[in-house]
PDB file of N, CA and C in Angstrom:
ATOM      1  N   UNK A   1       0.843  -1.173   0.000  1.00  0.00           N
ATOM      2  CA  UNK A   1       0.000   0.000   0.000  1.00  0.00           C
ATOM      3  C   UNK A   1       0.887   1.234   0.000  1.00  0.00           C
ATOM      4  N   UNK A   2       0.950   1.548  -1.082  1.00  0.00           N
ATOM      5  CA  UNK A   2       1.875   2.842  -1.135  1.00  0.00           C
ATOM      6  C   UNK A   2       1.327   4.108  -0.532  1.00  0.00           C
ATOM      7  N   UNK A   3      -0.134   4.359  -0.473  1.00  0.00           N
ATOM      8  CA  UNK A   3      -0.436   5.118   0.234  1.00  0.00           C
ATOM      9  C   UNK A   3      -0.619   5.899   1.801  1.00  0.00           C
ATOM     10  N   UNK A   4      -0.769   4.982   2.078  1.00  0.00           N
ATOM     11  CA  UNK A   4       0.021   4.374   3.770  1.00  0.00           C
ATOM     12  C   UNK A   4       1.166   4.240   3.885  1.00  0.00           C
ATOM     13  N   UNK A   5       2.174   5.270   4.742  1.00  0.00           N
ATOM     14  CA  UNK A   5       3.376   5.264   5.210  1.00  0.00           C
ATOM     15  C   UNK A   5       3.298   4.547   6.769  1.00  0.00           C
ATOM     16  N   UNK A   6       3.058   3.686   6.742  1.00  0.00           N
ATOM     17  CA  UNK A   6       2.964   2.461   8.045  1.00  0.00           C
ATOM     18  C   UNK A   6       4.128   2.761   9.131  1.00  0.00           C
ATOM     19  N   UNK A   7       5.192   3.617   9.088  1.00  0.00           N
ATOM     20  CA  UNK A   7       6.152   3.907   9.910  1.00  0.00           C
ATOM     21  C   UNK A   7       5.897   5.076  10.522  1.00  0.00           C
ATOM     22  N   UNK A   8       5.049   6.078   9.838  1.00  0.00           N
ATOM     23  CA  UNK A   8       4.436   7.224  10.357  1.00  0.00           C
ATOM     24  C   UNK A   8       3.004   7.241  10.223  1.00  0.00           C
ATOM     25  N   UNK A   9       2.281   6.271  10.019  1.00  0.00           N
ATOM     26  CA  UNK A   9       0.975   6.608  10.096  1.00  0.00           C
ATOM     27  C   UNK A   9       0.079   7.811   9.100  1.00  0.00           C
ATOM     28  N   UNK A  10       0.689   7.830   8.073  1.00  0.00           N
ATOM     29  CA  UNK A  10       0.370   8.747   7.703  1.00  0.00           C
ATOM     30  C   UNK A  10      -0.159   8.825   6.054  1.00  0.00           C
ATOM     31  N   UNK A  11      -1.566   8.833   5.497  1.00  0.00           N
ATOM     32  CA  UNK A  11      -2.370   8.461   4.284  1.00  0.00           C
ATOM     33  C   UNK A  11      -2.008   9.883   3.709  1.00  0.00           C
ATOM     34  N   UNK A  12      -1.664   9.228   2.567  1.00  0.00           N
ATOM     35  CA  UNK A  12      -2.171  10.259   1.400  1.00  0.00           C
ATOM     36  C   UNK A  12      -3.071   9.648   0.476  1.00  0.00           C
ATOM     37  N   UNK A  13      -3.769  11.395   0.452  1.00  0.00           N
ATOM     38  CA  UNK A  13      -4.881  11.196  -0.027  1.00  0.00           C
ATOM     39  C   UNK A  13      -4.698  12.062  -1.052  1.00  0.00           C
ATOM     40  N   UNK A  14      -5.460  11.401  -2.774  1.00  0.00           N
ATOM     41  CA  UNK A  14      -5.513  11.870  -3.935  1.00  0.00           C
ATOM     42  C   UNK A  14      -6.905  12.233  -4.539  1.00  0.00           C
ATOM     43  N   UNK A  15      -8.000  12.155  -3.327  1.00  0.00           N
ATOM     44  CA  UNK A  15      -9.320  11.893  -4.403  1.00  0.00           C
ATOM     45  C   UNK A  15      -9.922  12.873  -3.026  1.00  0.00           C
ATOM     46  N   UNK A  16     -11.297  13.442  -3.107  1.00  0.00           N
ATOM     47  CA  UNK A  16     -12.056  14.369  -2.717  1.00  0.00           C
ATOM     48  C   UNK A  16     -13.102  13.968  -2.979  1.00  0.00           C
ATOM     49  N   UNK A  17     -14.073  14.215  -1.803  1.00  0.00           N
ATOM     50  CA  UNK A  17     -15.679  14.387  -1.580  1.00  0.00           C
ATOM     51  C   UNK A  17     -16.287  15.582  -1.983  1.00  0.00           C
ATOM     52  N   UNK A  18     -17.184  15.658  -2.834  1.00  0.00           N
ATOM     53  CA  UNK A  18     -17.787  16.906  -3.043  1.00  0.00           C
ATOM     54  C   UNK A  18     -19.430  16.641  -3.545  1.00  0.00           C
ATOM     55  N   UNK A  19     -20.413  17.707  -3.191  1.00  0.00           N
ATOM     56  CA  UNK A  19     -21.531  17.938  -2.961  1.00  0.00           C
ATOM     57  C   UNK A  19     -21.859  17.479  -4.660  1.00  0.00           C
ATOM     58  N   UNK A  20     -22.843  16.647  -4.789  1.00  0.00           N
ATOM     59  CA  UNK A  20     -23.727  16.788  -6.294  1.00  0.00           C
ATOM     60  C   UNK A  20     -25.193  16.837  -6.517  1.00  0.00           C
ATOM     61  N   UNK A  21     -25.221  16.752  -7.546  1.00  0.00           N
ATOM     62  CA  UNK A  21     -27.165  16.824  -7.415  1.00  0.00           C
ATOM     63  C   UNK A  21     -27.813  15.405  -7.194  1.00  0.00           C
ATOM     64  N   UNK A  22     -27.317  14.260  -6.956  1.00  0.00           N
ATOM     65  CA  UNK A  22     -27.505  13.185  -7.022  1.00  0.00           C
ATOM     66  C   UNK A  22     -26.951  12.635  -5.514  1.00  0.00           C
ATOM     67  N   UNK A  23     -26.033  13.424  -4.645  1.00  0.00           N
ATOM     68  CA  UNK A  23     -25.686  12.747  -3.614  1.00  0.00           C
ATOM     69  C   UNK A  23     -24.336  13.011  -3.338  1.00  0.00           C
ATOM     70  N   UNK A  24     -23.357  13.332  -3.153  1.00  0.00           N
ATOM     71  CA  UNK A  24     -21.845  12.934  -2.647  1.00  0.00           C
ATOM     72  C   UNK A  24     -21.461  12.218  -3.857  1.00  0.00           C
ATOM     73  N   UNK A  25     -20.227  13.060  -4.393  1.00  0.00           N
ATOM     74  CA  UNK A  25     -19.486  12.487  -5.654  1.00  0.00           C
ATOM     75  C   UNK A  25     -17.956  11.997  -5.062  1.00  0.00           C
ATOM     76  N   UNK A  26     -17.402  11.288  -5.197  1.00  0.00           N
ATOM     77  CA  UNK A  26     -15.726  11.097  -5.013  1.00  0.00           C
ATOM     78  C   UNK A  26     -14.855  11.419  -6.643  1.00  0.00           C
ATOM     79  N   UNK A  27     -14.375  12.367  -6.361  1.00  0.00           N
ATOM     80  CA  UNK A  27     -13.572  12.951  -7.334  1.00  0.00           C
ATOM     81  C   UNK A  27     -12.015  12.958  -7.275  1.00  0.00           C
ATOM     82  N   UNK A  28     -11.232  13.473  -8.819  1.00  0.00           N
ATOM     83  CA  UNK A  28      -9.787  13.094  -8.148  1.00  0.00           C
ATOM     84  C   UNK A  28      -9.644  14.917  -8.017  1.00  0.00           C
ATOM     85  N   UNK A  29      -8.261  14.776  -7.183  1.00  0.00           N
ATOM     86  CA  UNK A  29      -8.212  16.328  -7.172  1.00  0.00           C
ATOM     87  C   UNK A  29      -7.632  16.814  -8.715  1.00  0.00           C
ATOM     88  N   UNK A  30      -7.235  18.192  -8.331  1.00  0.00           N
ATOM     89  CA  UNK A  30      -6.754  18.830  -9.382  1.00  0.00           C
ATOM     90  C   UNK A  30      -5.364  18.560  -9.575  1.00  0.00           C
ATOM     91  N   UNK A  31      -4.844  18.205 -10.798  1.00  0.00           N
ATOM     92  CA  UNK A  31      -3.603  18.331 -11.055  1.00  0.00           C
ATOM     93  C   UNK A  31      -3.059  16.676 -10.094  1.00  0.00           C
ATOM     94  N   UNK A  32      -1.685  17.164  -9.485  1.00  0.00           N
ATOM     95  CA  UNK A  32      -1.102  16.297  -9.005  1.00  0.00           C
ATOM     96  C   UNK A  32      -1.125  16.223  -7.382  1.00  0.00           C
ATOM     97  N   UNK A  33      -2.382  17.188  -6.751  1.00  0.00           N
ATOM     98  CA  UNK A  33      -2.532  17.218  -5.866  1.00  0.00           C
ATOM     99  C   UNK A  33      -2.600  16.473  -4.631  1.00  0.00           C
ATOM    100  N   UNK A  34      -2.127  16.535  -3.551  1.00  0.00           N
ATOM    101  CA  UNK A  34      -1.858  15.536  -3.057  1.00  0.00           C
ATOM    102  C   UNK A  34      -2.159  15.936  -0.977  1.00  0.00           C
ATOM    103  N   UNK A  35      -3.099  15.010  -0.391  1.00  0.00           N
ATOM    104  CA  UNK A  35      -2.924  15.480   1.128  1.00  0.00           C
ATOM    105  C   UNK A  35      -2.265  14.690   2.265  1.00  0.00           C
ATOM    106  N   UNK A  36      -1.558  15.027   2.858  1.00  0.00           N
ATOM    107  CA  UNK A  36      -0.928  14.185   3.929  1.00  0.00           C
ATOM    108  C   UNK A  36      -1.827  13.833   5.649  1.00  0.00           C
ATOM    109  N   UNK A  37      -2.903  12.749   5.709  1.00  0.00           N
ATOM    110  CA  UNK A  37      -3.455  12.736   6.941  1.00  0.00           C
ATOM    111  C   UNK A  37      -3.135  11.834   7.634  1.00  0.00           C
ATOM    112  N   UNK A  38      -2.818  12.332   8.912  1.00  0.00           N
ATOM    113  CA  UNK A  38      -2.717  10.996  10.092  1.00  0.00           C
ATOM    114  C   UNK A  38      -3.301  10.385  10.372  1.00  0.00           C
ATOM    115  N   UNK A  39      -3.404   9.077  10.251  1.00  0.00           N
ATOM    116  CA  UNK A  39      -4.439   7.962  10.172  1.00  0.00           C
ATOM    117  C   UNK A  39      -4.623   7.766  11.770  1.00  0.00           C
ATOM    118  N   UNK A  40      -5.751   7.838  12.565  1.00  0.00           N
ATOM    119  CA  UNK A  40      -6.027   7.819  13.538  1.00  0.00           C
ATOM    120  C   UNK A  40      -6.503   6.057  13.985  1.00  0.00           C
ATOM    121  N   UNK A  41      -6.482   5.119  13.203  1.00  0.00           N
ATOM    122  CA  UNK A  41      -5.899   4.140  13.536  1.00  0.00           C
ATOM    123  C   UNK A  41      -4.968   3.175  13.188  1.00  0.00           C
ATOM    124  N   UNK A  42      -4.906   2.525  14.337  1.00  0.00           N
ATOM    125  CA  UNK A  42      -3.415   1.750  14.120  1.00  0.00           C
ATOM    126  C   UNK A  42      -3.623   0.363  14.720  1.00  0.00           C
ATOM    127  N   UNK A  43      -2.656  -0.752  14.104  1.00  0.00           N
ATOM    128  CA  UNK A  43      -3.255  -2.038  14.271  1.00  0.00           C
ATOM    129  C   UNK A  43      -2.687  -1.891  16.411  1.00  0.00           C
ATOM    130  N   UNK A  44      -3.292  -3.008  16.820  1.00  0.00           N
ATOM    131  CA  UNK A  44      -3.099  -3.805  18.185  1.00  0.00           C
ATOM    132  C   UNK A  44      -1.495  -4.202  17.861  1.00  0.00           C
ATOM    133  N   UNK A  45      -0.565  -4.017  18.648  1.00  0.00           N
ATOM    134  CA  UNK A  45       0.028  -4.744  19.195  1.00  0.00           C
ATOM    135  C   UNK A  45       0.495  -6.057  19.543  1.00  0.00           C
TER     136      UNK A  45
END
């Protein structure tokens, strides 16, 4: 999973939620855009 840095906990994210007339669309971002979030979980021990 390349997206998951498993040593820091930490997802990047390439795709976005946004409002449509039909419901919540998942879109990619613009360009090569890119977000760094701390994954708030982590396996057991």
């Amino acid at each position: 999973m390349k997206d998951i840095d498993l040593t820091n906990w930490i997802w990047t994210v390439r795709r976005q939620t946004t409002p449509s007339p039909g419901g919540l669309a998942d879109k990619n971002t613009k360009g090569k855009t890119a977000r760094r979030v701390p994954s708030s979980r982590r396996p057991a021990r």
